[in-house]
PDB file of N, CA and C in Angstrom:
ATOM      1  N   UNK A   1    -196.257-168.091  47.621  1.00  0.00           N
ATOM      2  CA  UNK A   1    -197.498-168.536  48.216  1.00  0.00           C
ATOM      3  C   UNK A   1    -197.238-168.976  49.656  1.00  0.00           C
ATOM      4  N   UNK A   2    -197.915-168.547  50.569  1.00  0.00           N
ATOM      5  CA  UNK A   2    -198.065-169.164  51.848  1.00  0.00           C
ATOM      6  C   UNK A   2    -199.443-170.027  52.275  1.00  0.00           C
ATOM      7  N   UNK A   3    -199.273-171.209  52.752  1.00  0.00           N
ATOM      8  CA  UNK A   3    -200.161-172.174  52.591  1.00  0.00           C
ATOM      9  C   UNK A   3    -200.158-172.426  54.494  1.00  0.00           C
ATOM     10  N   UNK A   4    -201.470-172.801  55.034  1.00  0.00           N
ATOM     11  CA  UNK A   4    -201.433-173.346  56.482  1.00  0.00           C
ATOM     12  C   UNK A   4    -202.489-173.885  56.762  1.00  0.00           C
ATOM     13  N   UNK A   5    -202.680-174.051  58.263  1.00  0.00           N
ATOM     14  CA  UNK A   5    -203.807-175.338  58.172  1.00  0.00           C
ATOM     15  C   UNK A   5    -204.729-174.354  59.886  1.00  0.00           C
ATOM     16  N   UNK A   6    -205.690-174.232  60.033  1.00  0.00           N
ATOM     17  CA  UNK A   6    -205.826-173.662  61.777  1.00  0.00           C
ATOM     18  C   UNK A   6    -207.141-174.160  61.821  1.00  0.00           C
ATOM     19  N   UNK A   7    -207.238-174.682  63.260  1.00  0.00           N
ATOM     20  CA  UNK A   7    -208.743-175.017  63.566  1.00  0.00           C
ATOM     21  C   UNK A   7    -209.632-173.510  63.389  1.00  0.00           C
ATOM     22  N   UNK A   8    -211.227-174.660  62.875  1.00  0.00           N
ATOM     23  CA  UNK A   8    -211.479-173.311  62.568  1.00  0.00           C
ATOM     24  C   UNK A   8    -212.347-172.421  63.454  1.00  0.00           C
ATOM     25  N   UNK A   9    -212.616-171.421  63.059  1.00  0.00           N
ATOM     26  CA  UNK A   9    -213.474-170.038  63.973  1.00  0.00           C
ATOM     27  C   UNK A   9    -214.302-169.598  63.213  1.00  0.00           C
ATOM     28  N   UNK A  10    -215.005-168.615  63.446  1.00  0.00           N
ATOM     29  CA  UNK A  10    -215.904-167.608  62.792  1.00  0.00           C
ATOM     30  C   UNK A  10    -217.087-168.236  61.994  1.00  0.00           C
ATOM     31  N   UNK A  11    -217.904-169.148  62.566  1.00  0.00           N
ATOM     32  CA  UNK A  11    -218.969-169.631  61.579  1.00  0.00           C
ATOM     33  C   UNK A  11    -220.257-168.816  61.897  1.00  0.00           C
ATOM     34  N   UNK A  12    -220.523-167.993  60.261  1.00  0.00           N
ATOM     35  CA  UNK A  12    -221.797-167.129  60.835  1.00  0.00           C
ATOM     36  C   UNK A  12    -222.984-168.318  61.140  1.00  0.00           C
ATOM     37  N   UNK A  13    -223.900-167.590  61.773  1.00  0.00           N
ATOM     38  CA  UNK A  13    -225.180-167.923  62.582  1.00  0.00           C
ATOM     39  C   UNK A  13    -226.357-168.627  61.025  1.00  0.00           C
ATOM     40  N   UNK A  14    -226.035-167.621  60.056  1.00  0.00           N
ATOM     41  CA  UNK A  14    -226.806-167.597  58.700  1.00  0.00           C
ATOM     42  C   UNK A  14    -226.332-168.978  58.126  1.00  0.00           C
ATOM     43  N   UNK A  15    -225.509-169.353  58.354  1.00  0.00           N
ATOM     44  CA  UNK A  15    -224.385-170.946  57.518  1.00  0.00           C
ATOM     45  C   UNK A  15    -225.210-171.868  58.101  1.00  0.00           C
ATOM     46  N   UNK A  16    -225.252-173.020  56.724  1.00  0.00           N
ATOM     47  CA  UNK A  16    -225.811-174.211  56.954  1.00  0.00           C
ATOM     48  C   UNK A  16    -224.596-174.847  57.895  1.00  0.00           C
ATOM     49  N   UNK A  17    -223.438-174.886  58.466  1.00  0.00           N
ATOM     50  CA  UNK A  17    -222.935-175.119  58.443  1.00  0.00           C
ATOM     51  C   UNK A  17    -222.255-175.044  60.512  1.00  0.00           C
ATOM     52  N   UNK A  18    -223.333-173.989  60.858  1.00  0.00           N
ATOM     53  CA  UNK A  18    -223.041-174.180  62.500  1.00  0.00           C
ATOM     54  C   UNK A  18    -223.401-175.024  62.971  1.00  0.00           C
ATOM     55  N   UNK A  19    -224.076-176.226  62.393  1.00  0.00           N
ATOM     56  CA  UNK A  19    -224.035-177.216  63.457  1.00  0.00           C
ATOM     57  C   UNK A  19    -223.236-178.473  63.103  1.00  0.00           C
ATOM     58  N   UNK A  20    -222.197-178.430  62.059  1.00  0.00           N
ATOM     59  CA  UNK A  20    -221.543-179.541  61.888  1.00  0.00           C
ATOM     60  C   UNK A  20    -220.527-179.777  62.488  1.00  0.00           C
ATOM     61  N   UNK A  21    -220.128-178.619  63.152  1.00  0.00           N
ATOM     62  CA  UNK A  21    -219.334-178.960  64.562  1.00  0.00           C
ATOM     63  C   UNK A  21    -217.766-178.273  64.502  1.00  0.00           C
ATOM     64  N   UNK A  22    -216.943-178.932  64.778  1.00  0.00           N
ATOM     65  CA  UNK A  22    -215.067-178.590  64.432  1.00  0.00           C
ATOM     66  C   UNK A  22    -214.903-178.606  63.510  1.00  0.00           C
ATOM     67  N   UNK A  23    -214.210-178.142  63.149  1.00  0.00           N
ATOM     68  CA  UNK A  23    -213.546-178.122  61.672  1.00  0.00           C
ATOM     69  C   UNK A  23    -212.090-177.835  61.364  1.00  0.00           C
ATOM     70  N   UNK A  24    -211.320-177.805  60.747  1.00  0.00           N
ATOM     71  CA  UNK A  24    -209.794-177.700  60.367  1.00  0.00           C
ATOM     72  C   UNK A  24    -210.025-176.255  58.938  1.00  0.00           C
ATOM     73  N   UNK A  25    -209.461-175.603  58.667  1.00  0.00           N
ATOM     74  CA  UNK A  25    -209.414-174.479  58.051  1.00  0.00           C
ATOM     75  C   UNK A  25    -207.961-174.907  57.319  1.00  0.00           C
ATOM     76  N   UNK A  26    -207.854-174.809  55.618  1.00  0.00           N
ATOM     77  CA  UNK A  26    -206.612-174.781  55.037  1.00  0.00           C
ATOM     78  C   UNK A  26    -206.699-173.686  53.930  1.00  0.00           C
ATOM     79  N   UNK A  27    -205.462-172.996  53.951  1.00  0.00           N
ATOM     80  CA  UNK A  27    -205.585-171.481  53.291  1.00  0.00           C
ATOM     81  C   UNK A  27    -204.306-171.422  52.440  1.00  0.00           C
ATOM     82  N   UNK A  28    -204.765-171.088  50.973  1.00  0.00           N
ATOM     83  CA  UNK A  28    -203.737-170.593  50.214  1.00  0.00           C
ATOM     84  C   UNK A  28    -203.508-169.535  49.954  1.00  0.00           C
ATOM     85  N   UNK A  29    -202.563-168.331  50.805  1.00  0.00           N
ATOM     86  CA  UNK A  29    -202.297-166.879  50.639  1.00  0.00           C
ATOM     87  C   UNK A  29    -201.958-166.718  49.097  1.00  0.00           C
ATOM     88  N   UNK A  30    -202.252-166.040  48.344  1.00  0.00           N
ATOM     89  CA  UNK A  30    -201.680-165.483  46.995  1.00  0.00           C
ATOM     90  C   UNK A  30    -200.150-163.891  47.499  1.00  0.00           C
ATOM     91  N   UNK A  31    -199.735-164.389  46.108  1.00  0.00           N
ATOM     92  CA  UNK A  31    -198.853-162.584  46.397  1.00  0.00           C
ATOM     93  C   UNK A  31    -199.670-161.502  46.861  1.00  0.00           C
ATOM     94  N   UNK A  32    -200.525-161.644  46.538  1.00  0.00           N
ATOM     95  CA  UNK A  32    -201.487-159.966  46.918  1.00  0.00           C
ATOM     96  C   UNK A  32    -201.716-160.184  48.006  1.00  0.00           C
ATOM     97  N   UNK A  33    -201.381-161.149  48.781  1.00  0.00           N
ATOM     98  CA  UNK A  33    -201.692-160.897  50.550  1.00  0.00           C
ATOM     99  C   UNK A  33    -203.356-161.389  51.140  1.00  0.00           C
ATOM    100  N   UNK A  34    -203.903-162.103  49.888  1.00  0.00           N
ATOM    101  CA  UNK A  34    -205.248-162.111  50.220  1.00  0.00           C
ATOM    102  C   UNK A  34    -205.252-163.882  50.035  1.00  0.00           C
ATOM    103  N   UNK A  35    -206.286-164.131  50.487  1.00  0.00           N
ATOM    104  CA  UNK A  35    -206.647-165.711  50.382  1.00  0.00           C
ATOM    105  C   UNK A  35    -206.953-166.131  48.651  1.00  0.00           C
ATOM    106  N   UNK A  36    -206.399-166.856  48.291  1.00  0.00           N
ATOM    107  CA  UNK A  36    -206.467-167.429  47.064  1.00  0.00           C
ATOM    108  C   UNK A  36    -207.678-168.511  46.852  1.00  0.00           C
ATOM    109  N   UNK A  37    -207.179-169.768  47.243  1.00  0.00           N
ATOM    110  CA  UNK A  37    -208.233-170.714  47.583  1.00  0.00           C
ATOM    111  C   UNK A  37    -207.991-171.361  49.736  1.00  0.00           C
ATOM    112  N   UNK A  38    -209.316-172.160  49.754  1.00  0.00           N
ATOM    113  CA  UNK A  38    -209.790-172.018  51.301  1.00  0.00           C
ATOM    114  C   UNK A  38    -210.478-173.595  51.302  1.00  0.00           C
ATOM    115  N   UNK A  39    -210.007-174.630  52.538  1.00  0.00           N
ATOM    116  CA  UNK A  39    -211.082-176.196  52.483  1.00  0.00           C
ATOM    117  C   UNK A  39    -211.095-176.143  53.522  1.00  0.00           C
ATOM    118  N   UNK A  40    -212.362-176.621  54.157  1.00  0.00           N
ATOM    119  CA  UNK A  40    -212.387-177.010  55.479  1.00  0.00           C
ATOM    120  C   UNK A  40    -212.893-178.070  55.439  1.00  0.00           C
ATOM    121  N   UNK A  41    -212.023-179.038  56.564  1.00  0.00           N
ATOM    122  CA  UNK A  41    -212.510-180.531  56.805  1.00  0.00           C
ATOM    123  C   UNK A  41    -213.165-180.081  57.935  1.00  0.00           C
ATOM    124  N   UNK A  42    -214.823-181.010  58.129  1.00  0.00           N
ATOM    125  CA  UNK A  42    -215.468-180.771  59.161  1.00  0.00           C
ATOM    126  C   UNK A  42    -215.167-182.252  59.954  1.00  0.00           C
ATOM    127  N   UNK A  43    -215.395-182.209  61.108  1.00  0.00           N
ATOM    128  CA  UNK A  43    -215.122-183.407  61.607  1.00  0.00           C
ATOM    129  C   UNK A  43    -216.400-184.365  61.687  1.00  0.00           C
ATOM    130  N   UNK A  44    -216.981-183.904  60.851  1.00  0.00           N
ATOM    131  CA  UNK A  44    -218.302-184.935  60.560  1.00  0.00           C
ATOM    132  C   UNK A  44    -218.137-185.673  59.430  1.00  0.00           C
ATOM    133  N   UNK A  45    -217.302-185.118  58.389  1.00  0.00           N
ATOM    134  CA  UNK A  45    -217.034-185.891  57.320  1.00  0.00           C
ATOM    135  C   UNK A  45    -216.938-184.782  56.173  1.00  0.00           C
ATOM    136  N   UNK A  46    -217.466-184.263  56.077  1.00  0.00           N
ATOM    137  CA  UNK A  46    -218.256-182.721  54.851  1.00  0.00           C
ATOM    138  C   UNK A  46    -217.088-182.404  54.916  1.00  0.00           C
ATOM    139  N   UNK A  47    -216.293-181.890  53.255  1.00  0.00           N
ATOM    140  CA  UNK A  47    -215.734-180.791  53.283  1.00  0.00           C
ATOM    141  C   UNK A  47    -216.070-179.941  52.416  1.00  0.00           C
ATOM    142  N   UNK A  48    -215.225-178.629  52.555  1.00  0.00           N
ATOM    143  CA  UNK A  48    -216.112-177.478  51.327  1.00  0.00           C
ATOM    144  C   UNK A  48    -214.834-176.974  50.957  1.00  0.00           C
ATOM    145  N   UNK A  49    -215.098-176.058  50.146  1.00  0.00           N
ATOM    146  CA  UNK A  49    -213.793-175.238  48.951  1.00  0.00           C
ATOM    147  C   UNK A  49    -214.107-174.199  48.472  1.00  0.00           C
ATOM    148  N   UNK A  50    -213.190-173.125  48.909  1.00  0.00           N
ATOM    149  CA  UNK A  50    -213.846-171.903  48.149  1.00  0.00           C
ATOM    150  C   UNK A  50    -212.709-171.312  47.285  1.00  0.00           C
ATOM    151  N   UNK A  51    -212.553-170.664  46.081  1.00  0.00           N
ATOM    152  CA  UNK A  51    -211.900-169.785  45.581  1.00  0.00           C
ATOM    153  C   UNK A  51    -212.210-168.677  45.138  1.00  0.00           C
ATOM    154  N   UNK A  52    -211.458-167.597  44.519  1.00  0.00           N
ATOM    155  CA  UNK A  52    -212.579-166.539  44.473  1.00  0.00           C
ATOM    156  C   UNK A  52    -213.539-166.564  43.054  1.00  0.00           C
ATOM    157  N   UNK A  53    -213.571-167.496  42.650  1.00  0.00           N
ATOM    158  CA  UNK A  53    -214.873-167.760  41.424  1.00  0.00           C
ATOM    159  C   UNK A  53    -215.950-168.318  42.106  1.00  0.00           C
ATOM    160  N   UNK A  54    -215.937-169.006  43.200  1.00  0.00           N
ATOM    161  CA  UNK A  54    -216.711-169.274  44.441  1.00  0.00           C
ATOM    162  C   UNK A  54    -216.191-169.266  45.431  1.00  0.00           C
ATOM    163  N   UNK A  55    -216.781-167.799  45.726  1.00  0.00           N
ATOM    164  CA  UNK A  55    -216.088-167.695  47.084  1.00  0.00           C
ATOM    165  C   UNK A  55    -217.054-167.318  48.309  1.00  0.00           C
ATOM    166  N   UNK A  56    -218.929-167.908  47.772  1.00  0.00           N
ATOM    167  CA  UNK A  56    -219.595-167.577  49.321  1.00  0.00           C
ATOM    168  C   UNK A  56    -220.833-168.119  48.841  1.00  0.00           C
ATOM    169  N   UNK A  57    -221.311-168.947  49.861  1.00  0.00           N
ATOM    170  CA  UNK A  57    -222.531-169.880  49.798  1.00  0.00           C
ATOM    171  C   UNK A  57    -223.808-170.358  50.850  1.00  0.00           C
ATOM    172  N   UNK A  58    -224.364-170.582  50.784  1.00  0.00           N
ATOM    173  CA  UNK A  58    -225.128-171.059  51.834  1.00  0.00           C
ATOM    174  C   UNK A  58    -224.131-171.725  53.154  1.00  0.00           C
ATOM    175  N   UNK A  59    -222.819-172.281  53.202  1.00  0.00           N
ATOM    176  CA  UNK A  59    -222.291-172.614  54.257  1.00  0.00           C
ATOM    177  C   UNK A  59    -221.372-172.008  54.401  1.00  0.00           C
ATOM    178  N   UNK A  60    -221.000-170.702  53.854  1.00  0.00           N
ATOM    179  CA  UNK A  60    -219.610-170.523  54.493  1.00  0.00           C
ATOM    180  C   UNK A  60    -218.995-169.577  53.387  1.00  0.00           C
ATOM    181  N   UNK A  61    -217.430-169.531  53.297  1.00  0.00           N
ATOM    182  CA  UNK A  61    -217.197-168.068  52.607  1.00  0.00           C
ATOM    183  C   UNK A  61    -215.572-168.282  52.422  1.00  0.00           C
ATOM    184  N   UNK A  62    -214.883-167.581  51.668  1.00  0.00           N
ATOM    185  CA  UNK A  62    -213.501-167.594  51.665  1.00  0.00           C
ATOM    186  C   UNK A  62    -213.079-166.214  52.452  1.00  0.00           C
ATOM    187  N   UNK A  63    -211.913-166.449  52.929  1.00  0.00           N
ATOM    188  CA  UNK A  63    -211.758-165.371  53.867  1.00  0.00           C
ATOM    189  C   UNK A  63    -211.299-164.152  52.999  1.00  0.00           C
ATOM    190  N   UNK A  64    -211.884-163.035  53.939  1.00  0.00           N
ATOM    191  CA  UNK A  64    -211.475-161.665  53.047  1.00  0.00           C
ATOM    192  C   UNK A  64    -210.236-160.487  53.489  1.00  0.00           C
ATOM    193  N   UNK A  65    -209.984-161.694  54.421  1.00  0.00           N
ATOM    194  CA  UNK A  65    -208.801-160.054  55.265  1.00  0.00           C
ATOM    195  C   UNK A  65    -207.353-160.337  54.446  1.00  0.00           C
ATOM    196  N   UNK A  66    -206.857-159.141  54.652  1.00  0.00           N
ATOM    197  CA  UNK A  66    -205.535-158.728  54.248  1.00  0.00           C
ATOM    198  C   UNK A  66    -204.316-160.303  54.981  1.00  0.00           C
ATOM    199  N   UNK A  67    -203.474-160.962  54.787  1.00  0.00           N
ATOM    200  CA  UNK A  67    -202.154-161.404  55.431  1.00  0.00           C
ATOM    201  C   UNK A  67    -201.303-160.716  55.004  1.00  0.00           C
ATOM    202  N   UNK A  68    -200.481-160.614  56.454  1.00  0.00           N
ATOM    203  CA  UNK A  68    -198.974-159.699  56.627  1.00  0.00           C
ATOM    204  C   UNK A  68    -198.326-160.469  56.469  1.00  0.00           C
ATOM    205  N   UNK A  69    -197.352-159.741  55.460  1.00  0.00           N
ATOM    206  CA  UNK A  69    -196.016-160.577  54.579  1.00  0.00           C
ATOM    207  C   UNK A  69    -195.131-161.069  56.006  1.00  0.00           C
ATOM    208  N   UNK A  70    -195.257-160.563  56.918  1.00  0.00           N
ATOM    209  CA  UNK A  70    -195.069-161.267  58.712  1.00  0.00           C
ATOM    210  C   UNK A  70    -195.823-161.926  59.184  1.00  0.00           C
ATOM    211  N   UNK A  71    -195.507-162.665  60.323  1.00  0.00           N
ATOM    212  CA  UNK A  71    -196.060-163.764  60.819  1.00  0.00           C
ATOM    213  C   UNK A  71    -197.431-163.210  61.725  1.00  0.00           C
ATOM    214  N   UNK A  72    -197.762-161.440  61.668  1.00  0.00           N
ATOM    215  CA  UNK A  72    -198.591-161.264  62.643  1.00  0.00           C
ATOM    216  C   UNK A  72    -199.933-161.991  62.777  1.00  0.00           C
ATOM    217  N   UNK A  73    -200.808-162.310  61.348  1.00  0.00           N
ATOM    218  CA  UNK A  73    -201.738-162.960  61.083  1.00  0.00           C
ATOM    219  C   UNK A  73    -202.304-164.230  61.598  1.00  0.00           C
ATOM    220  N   UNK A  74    -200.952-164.675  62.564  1.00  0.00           N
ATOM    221  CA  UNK A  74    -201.096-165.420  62.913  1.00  0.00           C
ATOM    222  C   UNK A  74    -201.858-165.825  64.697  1.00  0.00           C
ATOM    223  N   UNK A  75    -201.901-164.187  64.900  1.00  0.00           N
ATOM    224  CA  UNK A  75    -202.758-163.681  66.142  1.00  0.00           C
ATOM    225  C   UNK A  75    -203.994-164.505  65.914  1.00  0.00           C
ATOM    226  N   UNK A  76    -204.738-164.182  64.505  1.00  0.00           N
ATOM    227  CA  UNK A  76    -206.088-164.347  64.674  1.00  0.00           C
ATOM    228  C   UNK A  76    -206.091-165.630  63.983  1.00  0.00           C
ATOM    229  N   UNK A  77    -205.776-166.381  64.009  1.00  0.00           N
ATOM    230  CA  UNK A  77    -205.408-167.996  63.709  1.00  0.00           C
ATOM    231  C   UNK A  77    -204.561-169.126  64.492  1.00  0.00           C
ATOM    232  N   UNK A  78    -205.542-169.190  65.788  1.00  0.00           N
ATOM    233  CA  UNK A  78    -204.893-169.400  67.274  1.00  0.00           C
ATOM    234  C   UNK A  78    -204.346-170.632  66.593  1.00  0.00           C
ATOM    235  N   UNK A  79    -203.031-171.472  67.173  1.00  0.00           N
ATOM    236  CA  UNK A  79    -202.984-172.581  66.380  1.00  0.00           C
ATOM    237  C   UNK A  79    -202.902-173.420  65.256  1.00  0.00           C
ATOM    238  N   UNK A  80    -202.145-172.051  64.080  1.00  0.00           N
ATOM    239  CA  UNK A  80    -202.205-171.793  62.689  1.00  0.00           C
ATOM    240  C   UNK A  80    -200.627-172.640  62.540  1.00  0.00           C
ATOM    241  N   UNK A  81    -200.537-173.593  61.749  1.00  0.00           N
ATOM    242  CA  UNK A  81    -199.381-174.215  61.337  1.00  0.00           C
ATOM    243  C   UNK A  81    -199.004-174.033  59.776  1.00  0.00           C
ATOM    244  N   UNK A  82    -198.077-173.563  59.289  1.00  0.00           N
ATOM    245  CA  UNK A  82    -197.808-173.315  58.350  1.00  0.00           C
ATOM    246  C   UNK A  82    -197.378-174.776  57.135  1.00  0.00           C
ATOM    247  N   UNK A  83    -198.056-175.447  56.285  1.00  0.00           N
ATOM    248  CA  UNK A  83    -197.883-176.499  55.599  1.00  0.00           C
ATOM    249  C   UNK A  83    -197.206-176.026  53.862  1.00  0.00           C
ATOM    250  N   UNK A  84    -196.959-177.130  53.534  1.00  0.00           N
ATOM    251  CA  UNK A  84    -196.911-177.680  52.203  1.00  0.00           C
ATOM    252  C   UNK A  84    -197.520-177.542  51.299  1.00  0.00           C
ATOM    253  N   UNK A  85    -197.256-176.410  49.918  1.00  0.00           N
ATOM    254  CA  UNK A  85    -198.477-176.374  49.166  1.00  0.00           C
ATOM    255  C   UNK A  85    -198.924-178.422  48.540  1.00  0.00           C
ATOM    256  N   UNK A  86    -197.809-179.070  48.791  1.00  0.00           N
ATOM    257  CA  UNK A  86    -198.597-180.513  48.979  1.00  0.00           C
ATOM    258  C   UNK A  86    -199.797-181.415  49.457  1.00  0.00           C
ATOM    259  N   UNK A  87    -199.754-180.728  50.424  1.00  0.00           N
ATOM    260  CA  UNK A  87    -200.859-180.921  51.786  1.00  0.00           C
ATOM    261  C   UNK A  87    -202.419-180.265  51.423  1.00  0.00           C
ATOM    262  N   UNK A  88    -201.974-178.971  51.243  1.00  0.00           N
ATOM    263  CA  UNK A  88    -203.006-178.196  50.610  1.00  0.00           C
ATOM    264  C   UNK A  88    -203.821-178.640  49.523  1.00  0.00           C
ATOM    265  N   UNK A  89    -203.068-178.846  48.571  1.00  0.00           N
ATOM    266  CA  UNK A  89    -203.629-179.845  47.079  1.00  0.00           C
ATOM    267  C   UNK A  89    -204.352-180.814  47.883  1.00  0.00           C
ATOM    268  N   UNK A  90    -203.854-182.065  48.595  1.00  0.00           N
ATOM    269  CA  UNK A  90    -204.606-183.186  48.641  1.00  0.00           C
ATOM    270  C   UNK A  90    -206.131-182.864  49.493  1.00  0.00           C
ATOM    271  N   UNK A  91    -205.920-181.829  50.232  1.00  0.00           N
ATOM    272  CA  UNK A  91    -206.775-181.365  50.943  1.00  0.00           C
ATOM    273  C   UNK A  91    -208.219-181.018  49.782  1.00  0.00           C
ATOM    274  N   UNK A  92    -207.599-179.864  49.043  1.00  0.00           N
ATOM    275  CA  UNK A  92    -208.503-179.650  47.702  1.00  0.00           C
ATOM    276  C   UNK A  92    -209.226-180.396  47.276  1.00  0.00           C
ATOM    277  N   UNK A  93    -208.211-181.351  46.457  1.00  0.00           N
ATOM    278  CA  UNK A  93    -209.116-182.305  45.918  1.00  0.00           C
ATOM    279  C   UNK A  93    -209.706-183.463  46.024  1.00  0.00           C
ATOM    280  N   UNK A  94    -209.732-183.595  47.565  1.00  0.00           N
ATOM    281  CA  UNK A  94    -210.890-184.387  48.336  1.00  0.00           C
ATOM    282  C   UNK A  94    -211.972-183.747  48.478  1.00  0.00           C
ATOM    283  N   UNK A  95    -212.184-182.487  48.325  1.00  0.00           N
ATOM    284  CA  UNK A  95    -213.270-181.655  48.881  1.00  0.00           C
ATOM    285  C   UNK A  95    -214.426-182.009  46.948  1.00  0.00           C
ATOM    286  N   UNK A  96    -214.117-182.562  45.958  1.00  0.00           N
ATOM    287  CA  UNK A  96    -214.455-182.703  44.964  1.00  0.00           C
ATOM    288  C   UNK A  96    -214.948-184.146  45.565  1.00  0.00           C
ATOM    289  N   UNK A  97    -215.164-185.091  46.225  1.00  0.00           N
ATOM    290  CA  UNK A  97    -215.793-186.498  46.456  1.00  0.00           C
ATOM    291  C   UNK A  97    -216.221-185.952  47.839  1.00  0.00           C
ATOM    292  N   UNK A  98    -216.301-185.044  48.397  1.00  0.00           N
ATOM    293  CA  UNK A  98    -217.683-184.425  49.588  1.00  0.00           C
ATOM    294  C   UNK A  98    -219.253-184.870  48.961  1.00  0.00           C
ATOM    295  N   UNK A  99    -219.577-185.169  49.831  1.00  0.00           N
ATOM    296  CA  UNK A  99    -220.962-185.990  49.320  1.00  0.00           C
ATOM    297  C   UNK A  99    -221.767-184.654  49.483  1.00  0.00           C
ATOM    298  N   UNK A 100    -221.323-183.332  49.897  1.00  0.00           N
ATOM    299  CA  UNK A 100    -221.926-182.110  50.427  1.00  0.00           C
ATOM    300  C   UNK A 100    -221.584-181.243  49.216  1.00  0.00           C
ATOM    301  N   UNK A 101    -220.503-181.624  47.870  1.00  0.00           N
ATOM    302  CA  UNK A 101    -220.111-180.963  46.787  1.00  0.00           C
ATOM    303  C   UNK A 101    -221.176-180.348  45.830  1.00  0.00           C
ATOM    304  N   UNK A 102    -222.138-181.212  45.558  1.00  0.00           N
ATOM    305  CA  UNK A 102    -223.543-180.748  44.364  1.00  0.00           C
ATOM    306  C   UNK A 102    -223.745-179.540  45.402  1.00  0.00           C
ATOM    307  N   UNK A 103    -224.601-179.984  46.299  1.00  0.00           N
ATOM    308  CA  UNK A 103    -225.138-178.876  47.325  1.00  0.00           C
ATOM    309  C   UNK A 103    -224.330-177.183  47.268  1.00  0.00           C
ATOM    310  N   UNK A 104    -223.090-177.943  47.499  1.00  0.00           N
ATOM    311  CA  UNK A 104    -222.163-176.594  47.777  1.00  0.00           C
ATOM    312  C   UNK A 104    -221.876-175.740  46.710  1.00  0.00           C
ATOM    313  N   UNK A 105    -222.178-175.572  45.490  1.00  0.00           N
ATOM    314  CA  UNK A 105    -221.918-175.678  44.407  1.00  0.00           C
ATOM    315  C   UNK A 105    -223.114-174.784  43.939  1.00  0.00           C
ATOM    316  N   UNK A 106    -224.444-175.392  43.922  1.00  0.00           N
ATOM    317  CA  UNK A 106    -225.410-175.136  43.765  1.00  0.00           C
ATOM    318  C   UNK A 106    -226.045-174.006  44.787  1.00  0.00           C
ATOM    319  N   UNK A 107    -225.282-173.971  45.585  1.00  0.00           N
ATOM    320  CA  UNK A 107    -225.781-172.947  46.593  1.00  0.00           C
ATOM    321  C   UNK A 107    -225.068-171.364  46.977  1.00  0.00           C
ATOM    322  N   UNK A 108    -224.718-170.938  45.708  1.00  0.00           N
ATOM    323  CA  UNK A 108    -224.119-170.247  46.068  1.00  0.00           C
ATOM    324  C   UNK A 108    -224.545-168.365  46.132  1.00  0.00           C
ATOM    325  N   UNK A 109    -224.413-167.925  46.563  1.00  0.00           N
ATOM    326  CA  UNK A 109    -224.685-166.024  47.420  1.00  0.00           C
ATOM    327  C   UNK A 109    -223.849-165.720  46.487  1.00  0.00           C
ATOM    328  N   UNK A 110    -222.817-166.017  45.088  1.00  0.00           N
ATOM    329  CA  UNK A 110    -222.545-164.334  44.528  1.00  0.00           C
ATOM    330  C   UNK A 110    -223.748-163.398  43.879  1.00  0.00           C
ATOM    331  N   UNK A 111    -224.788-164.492  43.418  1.00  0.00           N
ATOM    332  CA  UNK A 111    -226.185-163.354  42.631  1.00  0.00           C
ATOM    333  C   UNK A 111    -226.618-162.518  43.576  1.00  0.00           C
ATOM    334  N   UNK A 112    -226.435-162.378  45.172  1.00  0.00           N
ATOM    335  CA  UNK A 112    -226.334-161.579  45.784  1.00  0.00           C
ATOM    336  C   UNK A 112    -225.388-160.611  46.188  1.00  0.00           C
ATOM    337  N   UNK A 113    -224.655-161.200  47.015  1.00  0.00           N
ATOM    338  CA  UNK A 113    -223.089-161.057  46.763  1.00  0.00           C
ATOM    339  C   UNK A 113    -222.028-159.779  46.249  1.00  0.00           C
ATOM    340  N   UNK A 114    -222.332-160.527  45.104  1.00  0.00           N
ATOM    341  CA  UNK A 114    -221.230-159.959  43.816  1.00  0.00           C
ATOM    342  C   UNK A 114    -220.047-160.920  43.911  1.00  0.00           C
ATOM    343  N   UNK A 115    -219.034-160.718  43.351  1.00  0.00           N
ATOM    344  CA  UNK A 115    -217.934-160.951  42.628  1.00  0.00           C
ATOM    345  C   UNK A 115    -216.977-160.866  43.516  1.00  0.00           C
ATOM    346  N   UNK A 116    -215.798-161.501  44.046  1.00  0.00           N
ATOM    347  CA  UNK A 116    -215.133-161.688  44.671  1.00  0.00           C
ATOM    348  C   UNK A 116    -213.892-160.132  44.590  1.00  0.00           C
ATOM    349  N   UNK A 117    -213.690-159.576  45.670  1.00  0.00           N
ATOM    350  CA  UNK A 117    -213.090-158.270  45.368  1.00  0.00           C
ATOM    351  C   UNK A 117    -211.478-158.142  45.800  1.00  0.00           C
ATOM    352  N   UNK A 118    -210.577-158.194  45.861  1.00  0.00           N
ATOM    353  CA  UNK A 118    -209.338-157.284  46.523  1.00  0.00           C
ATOM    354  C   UNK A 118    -208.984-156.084  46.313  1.00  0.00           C
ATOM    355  N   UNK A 119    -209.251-155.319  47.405  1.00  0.00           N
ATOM    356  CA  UNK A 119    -208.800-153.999  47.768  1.00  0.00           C
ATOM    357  C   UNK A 119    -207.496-153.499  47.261  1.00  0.00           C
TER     358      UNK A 119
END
């Protein structure tokens, strides 16, 4: 498993979630090269959690691109630090006492969607 932490990027326009401002991005790569589970601390307080049993909602989404068993991935993750699956956990399961958790939960795009996929 490769685990890291990068400020974050890419918030669509459609997300409840563009106006809560900065945010921190933490990512658990699986063997298959794809994102496993995903939290972002917003710097407003909110955090969210995605895995692929929920992996896309009214605010936001787990990421879908491929990681290279190399460090290239790290192009598009300006500022990407590689952590502790330790770090990661505590990260997680704070995102369960987000006062934004019912909401996030309840709001979720797979009945549109579909089902979380790897190529």
């Amino acid at each position: 498993m490769l685990y890291f932490k990068a400020p974050g990027r890419c918030i669509h326009q459609d997300f409840v979630t563009t106006d809560w401002g900065e945010f921190t991005r933490y990512v658990e790569v699986a063997v298959d090269q794809y994102a496993m589970r995903q939290a972002e601390i917003f710097h407003n307080g909110n955090i969210l959690r995605y895995d692929r049993s929920h992996w896309c909602d009214d605010f936001g989404m787990l990421l879908g691109v491929k990681f290279s068993r190399k460090a290239k991935w790290t192009v598009f993750f300006p500022g990407a630090e590689v952590i502790e699956g330790v770090e990661f956990e505590k990260v997680w399961r704070s995102a369960l006492c987000s006062e934004v958790w019912p909401q996030h939960v309840n709001r979720s795009r797979i009945d549109r969607w579909g089902m979380f996929r790897v190529d």
